[in-house]
C-alpha atoms as a PDB file:
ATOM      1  CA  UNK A   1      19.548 -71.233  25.379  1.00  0.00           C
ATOM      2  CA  UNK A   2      21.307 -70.807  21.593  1.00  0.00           C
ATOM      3  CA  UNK A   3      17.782 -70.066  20.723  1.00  0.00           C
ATOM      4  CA  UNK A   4      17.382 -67.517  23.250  1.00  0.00           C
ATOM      5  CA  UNK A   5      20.706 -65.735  22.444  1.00  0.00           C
ATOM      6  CA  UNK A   6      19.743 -66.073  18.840  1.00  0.00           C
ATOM      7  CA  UNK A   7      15.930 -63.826  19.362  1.00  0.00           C
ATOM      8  CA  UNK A   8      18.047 -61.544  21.669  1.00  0.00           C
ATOM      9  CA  UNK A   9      20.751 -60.501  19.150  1.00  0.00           C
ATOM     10  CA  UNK A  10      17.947 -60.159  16.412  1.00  0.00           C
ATOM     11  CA  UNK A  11      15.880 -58.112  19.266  1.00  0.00           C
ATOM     12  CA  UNK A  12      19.298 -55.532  19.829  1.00  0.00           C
ATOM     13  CA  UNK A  13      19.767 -55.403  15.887  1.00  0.00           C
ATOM     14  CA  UNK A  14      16.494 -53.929  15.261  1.00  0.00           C
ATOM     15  CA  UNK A  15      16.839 -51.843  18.334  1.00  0.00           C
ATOM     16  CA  UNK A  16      20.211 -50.512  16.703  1.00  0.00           C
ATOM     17  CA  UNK A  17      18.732 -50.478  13.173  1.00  0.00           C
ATOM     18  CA  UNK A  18      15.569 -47.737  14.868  1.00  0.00           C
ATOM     19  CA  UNK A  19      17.794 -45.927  16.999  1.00  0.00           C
ATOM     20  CA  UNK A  20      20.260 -45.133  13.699  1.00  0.00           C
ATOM     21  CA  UNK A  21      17.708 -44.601  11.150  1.00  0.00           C
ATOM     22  CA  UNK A  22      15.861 -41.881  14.217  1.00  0.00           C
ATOM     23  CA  UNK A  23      19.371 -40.191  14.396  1.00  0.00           C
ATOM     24  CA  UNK A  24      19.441 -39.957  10.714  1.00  0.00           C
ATOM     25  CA  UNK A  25      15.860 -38.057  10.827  1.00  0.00           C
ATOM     26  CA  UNK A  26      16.800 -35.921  13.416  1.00  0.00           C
ATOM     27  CA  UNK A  27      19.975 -35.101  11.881  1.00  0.00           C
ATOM     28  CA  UNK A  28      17.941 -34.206   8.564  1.00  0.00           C
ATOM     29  CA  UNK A  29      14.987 -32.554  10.969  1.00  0.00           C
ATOM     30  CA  UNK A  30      18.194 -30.248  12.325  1.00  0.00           C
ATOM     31  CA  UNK A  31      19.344 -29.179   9.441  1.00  0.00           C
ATOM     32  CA  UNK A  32      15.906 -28.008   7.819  1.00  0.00           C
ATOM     33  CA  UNK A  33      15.375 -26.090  10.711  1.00  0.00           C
ATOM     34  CA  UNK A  34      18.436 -24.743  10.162  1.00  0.00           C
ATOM     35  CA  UNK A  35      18.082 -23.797   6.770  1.00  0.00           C
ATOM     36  CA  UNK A  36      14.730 -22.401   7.671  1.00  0.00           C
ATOM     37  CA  UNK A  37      16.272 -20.232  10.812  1.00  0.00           C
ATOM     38  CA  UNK A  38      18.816 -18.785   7.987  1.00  0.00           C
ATOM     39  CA  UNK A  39      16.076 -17.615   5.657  1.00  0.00           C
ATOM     40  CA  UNK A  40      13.951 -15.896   8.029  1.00  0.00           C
ATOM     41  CA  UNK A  41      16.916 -14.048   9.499  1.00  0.00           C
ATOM     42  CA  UNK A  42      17.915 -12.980   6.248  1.00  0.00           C
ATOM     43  CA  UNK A  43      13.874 -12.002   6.137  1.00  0.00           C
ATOM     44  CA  UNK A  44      14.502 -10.113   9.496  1.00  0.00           C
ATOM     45  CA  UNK A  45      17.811  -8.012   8.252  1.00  0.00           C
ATOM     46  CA  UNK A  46      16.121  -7.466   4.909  1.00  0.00           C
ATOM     47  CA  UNK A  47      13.506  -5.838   6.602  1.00  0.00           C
ATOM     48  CA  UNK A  48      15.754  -3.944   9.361  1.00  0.00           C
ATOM     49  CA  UNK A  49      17.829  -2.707   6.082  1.00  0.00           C
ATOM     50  CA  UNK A  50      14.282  -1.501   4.471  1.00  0.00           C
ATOM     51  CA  UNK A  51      13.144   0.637   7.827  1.00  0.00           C
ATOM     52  CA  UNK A  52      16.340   2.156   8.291  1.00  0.00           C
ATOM     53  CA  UNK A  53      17.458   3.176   4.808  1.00  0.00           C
ATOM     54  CA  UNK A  54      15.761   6.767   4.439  1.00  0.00           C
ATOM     55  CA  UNK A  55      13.828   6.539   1.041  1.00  0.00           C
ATOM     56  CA  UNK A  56      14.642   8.669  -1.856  1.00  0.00           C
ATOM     57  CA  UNK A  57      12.738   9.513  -4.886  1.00  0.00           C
ATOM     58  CA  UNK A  58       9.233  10.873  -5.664  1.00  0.00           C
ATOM     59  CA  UNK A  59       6.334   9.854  -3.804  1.00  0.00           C
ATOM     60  CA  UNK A  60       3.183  11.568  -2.941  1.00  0.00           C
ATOM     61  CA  UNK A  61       2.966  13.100   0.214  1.00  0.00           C
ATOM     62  CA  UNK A  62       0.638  12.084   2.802  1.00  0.00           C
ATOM     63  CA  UNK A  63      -1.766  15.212   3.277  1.00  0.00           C
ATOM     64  CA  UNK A  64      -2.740  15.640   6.717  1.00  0.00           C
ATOM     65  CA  UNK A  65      -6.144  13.408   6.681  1.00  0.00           C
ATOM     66  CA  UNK A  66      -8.568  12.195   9.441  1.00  0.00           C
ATOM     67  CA  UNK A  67      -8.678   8.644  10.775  1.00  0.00           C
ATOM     68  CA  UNK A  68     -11.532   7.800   9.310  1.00  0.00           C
ATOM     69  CA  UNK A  69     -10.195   8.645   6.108  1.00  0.00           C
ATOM     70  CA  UNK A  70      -6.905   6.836   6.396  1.00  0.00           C
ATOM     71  CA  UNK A  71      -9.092   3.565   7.563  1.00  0.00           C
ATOM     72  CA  UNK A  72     -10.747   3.535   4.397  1.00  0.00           C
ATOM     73  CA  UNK A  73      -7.864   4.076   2.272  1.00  0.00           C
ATOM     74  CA  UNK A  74      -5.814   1.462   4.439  1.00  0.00           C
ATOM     75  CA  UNK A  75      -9.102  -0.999   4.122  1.00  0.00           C
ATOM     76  CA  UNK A  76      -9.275  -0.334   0.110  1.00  0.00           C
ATOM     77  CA  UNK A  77      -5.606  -1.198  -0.072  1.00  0.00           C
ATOM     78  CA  UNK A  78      -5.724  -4.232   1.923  1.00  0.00           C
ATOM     79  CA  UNK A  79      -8.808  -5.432  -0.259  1.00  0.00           C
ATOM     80  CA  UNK A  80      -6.466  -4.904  -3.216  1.00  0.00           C
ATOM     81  CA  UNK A  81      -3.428  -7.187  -2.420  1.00  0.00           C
ATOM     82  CA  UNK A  82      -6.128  -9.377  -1.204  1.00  0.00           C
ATOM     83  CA  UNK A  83      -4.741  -8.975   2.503  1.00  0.00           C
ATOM     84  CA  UNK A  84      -8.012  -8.039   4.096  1.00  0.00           C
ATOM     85  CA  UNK A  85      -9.152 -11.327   5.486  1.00  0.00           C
ATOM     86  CA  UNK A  86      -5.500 -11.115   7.183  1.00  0.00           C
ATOM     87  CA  UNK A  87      -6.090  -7.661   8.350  1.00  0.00           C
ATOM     88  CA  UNK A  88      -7.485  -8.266  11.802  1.00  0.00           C
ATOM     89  CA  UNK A  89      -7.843  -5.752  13.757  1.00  0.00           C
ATOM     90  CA  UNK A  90      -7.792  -1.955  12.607  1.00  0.00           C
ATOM     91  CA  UNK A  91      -8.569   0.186  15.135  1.00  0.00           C
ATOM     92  CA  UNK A  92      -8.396   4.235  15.568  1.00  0.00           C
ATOM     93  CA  UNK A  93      -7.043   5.257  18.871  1.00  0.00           C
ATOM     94  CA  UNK A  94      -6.839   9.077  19.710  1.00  0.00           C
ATOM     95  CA  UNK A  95      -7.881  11.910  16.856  1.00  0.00           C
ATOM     96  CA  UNK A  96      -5.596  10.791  14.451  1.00  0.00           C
ATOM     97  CA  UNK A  97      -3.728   7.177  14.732  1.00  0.00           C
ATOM     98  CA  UNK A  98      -4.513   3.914  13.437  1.00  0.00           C
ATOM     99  CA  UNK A  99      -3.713   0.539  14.601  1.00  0.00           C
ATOM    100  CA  UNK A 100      -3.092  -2.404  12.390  1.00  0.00           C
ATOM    101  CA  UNK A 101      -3.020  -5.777  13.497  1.00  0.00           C
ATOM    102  CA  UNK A 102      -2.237  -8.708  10.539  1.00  0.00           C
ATOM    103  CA  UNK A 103      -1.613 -12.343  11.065  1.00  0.00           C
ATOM    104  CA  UNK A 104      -0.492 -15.322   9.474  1.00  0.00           C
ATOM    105  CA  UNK A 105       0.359 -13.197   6.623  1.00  0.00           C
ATOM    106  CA  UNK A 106       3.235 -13.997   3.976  1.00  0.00           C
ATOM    107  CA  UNK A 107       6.301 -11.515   4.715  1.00  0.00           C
ATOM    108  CA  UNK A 108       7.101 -10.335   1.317  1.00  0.00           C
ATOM    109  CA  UNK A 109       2.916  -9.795   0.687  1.00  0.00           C
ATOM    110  CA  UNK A 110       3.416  -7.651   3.476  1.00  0.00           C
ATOM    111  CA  UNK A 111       6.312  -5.275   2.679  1.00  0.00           C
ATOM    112  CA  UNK A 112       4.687  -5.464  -1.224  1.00  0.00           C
ATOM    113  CA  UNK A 113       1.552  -4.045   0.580  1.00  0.00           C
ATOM    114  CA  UNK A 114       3.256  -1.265   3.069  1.00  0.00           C
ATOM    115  CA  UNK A 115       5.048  -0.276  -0.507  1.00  0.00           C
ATOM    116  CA  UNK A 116       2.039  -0.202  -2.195  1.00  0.00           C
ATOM    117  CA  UNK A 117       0.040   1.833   0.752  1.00  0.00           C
ATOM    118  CA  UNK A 118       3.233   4.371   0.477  1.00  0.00           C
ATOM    119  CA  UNK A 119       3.076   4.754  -3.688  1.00  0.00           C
ATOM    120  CA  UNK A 120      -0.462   5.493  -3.975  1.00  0.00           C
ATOM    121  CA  UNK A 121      -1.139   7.462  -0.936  1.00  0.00           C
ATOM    122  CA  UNK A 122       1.770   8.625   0.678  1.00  0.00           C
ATOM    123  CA  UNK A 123       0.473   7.074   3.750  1.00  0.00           C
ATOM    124  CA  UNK A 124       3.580   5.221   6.001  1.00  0.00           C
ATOM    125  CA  UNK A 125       3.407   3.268   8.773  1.00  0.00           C
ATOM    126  CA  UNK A 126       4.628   5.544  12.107  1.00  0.00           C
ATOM    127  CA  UNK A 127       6.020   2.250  14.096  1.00  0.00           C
ATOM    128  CA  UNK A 128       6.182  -1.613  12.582  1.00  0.00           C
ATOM    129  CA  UNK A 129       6.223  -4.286  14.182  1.00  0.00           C
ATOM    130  CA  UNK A 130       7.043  -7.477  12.714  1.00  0.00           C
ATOM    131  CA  UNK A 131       7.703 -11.225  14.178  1.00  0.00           C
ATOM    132  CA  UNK A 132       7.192 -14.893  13.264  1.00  0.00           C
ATOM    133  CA  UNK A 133       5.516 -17.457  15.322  1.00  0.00           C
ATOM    134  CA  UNK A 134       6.592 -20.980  14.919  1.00  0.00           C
ATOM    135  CA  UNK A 135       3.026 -22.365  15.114  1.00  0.00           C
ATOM    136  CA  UNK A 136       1.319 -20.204  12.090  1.00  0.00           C
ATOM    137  CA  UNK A 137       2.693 -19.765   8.459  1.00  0.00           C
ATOM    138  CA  UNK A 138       3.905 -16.664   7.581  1.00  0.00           C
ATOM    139  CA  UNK A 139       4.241 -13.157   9.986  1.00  0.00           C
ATOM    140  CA  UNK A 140       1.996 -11.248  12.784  1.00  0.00           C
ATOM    141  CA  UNK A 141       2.740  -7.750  12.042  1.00  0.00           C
ATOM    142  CA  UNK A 142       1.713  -4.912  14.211  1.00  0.00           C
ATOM    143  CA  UNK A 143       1.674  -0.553  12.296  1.00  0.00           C
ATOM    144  CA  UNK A 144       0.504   2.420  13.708  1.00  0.00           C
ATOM    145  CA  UNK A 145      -0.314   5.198  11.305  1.00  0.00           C
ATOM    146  CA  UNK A 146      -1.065   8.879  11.776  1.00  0.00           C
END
């Protein structure tokens, strides 16, 4: 019987000893996730600040230029920041407007690249969109230019 009580007491104190040392993980699993929630919404508002902030200085302008034209210079570009194999889908809908489809790609790579796009062509994305899916590294971000 002493025996019995003896194995049962060291049975609850490992139970005890797992169940704290899983709250402790979790605890430490909450608060990365945390940390990790605060950066990308800093990410999000940096970017919301970028697209609404009208942009001053000298660029070139964007002269009016076929899709097919504006593919190639948005392919070359993409080939340059080494982005291409995350470019996915470019497609040109209507006479005049291109869709852009990039996933898994690194956020700041991506603004770099939109900045990059806008210095040496002019060109600007029409409508961005930009989100984060838990399951992949980095961004999917959808642009339309015209």
């Amino acid at each position: 019987m002493i025996r019995q009580a003896k194995t049962i007491n060291r049975f609850l104190g490992v139970i005890c000893l797992l169940l704290m040392i899983t709250g402790c993980y979790l605890a430490y699993a909450n608060s990365q996730l945390s940390e990790r929630i605060a950066a990308s919404q800093a990410q999000f508002d940096e970017l919301q600040t970028a697209i609404s902030t009208p942009v001053t200085g000298q660029r070139p302008p964007a002269a009016r230029r076929g899709a097919l034209a504006i593919m190639k210079q948005i392919e070359l570009e993409a080939k340059r920041a080494d982005l291409d194999e995350l470019l996915t889908r470019m497609e040109q809908q209507g006479n005049d407007e291109i869709h852009l489809l990039f996933e898994s790609v690194s956020f700041n790579a991506l603004i770099a690249w939109f900045d990059q796009v806008y210095q040496s062509t002019g060109l600007q994305p029409h409508q961005l969109s930009v989100s984060r899916r838990p399951s992949s590294n980095g961004v999917t971000a959808q642009a339309i230019y015209r």
